[in-house]
C-alpha atoms as a PDB file:
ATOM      1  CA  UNK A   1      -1.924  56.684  -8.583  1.00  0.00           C
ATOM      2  CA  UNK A   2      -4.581  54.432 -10.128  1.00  0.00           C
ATOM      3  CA  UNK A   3      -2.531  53.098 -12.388  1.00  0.00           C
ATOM      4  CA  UNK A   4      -0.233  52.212  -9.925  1.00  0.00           C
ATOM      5  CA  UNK A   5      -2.901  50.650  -7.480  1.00  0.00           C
ATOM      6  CA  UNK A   6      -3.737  48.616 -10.959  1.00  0.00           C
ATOM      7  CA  UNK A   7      -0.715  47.659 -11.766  1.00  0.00           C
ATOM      8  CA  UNK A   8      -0.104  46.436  -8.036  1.00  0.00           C
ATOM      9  CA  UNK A   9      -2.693  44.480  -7.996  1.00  0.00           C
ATOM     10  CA  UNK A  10      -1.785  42.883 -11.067  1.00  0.00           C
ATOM     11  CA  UNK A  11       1.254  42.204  -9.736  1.00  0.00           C
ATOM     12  CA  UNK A  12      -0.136  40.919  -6.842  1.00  0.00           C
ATOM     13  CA  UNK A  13      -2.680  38.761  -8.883  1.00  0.00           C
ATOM     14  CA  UNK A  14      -0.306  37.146 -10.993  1.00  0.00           C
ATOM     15  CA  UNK A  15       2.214  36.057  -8.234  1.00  0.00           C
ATOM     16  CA  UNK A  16      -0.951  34.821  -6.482  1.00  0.00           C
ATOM     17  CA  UNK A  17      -2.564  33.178  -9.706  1.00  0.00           C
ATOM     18  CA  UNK A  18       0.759  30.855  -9.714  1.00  0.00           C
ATOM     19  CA  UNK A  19      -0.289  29.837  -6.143  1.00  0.00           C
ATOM     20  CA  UNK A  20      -3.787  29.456  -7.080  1.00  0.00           C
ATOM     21  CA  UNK A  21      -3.279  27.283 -10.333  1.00  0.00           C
ATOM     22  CA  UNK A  22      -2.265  24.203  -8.569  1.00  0.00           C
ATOM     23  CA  UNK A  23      -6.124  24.206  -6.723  1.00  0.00           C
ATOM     24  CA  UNK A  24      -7.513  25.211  -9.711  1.00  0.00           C
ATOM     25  CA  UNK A  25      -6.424  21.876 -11.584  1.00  0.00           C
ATOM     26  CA  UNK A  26      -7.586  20.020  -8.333  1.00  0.00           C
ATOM     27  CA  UNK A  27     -11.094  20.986  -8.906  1.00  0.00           C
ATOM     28  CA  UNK A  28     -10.674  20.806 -12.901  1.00  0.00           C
ATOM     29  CA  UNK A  29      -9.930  17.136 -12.013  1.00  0.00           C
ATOM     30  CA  UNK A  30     -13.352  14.803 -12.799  1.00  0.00           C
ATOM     31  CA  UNK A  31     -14.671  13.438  -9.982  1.00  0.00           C
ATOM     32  CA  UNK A  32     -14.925   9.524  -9.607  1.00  0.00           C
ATOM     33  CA  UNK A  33     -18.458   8.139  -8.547  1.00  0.00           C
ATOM     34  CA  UNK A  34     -18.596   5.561  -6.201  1.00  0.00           C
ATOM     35  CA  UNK A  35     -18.936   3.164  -8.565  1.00  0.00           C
ATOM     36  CA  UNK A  36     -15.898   4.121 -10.713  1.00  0.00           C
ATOM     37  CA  UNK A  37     -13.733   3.843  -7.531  1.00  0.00           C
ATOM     38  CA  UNK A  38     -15.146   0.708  -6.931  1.00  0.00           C
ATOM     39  CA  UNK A  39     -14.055  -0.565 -10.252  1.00  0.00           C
ATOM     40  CA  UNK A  40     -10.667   0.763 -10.049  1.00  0.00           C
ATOM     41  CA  UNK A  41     -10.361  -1.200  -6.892  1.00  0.00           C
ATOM     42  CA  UNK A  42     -11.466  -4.115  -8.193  1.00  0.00           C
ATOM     43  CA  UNK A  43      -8.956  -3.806 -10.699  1.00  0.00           C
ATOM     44  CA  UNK A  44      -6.238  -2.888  -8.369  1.00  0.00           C
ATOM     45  CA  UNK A  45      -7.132  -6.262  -6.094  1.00  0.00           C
ATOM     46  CA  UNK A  46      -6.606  -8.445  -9.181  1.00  0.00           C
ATOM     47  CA  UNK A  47      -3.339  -6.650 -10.168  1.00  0.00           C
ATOM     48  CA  UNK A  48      -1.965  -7.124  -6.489  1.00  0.00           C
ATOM     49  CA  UNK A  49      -2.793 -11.029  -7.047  1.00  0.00           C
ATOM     50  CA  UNK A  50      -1.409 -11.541 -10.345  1.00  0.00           C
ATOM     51  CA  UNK A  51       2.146  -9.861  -9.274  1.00  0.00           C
ATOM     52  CA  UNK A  52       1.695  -6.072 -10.598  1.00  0.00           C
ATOM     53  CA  UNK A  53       1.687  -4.015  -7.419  1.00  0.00           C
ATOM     54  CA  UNK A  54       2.329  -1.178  -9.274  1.00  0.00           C
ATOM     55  CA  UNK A  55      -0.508  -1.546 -11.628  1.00  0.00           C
ATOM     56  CA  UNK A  56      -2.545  -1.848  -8.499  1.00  0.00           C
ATOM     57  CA  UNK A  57      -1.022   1.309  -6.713  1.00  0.00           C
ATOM     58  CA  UNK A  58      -2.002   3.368  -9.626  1.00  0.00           C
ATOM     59  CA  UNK A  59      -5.526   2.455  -9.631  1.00  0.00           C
ATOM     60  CA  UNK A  60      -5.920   2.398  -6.228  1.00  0.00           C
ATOM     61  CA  UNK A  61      -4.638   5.682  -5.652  1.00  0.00           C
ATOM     62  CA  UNK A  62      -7.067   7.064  -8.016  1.00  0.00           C
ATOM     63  CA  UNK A  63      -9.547   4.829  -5.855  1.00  0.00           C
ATOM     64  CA  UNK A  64      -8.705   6.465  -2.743  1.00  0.00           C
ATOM     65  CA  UNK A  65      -9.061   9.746  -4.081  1.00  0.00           C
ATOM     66  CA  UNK A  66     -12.695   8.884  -5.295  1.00  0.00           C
ATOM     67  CA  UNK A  67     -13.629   7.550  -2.230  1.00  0.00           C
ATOM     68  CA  UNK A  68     -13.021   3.591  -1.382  1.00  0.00           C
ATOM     69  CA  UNK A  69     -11.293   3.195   1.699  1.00  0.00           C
ATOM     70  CA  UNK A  70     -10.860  -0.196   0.935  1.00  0.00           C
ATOM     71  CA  UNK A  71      -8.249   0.719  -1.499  1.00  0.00           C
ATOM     72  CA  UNK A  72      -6.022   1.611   1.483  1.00  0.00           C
ATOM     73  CA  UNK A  73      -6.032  -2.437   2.325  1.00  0.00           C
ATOM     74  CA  UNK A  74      -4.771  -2.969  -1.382  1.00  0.00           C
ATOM     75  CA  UNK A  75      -2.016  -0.072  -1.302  1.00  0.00           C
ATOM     76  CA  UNK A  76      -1.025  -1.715   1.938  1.00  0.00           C
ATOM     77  CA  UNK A  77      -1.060  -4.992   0.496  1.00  0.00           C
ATOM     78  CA  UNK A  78       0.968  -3.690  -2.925  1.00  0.00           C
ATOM     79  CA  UNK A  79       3.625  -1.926  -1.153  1.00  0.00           C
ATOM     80  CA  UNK A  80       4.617  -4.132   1.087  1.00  0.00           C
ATOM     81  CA  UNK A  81       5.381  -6.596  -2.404  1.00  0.00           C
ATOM     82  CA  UNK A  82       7.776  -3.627  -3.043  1.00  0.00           C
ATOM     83  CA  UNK A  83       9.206  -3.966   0.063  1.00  0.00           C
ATOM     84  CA  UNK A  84       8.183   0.193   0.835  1.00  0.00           C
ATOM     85  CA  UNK A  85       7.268  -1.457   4.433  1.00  0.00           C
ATOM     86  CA  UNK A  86       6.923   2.871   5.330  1.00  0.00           C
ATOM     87  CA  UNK A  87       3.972   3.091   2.623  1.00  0.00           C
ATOM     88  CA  UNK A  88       2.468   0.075   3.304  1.00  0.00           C
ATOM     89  CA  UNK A  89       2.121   0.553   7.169  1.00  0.00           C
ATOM     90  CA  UNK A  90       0.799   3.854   6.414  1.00  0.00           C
ATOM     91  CA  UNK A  91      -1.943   2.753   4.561  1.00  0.00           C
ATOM     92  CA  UNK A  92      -2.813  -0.390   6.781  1.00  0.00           C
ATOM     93  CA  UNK A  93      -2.923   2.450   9.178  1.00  0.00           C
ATOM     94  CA  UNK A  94      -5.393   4.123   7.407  1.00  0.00           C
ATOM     95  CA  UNK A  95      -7.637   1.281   6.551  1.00  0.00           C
ATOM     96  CA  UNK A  96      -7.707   0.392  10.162  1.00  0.00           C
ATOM     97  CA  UNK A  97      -9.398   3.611  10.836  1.00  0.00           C
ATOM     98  CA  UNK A  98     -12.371   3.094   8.539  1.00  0.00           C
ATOM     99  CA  UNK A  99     -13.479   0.310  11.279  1.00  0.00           C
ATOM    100  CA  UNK A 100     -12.777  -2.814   8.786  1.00  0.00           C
ATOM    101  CA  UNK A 101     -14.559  -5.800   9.632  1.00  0.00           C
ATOM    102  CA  UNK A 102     -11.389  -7.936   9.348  1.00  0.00           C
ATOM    103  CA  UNK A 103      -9.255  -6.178  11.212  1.00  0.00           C
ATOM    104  CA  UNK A 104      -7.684  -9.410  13.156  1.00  0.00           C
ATOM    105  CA  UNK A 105      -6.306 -10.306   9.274  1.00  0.00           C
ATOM    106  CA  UNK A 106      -5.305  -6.758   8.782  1.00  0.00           C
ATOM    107  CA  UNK A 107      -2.907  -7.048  12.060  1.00  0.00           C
ATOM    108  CA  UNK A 108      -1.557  -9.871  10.816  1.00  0.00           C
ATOM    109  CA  UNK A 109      -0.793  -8.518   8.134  1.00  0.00           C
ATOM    110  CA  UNK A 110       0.963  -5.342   9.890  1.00  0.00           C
ATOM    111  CA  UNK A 111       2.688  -7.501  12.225  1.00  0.00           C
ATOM    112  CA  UNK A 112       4.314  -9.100   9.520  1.00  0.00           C
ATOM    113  CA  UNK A 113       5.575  -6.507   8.147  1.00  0.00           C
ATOM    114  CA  UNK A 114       6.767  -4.785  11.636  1.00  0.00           C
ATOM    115  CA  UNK A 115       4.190  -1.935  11.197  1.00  0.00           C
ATOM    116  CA  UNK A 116       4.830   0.594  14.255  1.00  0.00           C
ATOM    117  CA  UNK A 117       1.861   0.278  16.653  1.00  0.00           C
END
């Protein structure tokens, strides 16, 4: 009987462990500090200028995930050049919530684009 509890639960672990790995690589992932994000959304602003939005979406993602909520502007800003109008409202959206202090220039930018209110 304890073999079979052990082999349950082995069972049980390893159909589990396959839910668990995906988490597991989250927090295996090295954090960005504050200044790292900043950096990557640096980069990701002069990408957007120079005409590779998605050179900026990839940095700027990685941004967003360390932190700068600016980033959101510049994934707004870099999807709309790829006409994703969807993604780009979305993240306009979000930047809006972090209380910009442009936000007259950020509706302008989400009327333009038709951005559902």
């Amino acid at each position: 009987a304890a073999r079979a509890e052990a082999a349950a639960a082995r069972g049980a672990g390893s159909s589990s462990g396959g839910s668990r790995a995906p988490s597991r690589k989250k927090t295996a992932e090295p954090t960005l500090s504050p200044e790292e994000a900043r950096t990557l959304f640096t980069n990701a602003a002069r990408k957007v200028a120079s005409g590779d939005p998605r050179g900026a979406i990839t940095d700027c993602t990685q941004g967003v995930r360390g932190g700068n909520a600016d980033c959101h502007r510049i994934l707004g800003v870099a999807y709309g050049q790829l006409n994703d109008i969807d993604a780009a409202c979305r993240h306009y959206r979000q930047y809006m919530r972090t209380g910009p202090s442009n936000p007259g220039a950020v509706e302008a930018q989400m009327e333009r684009l038709g951005c559902p209110p």
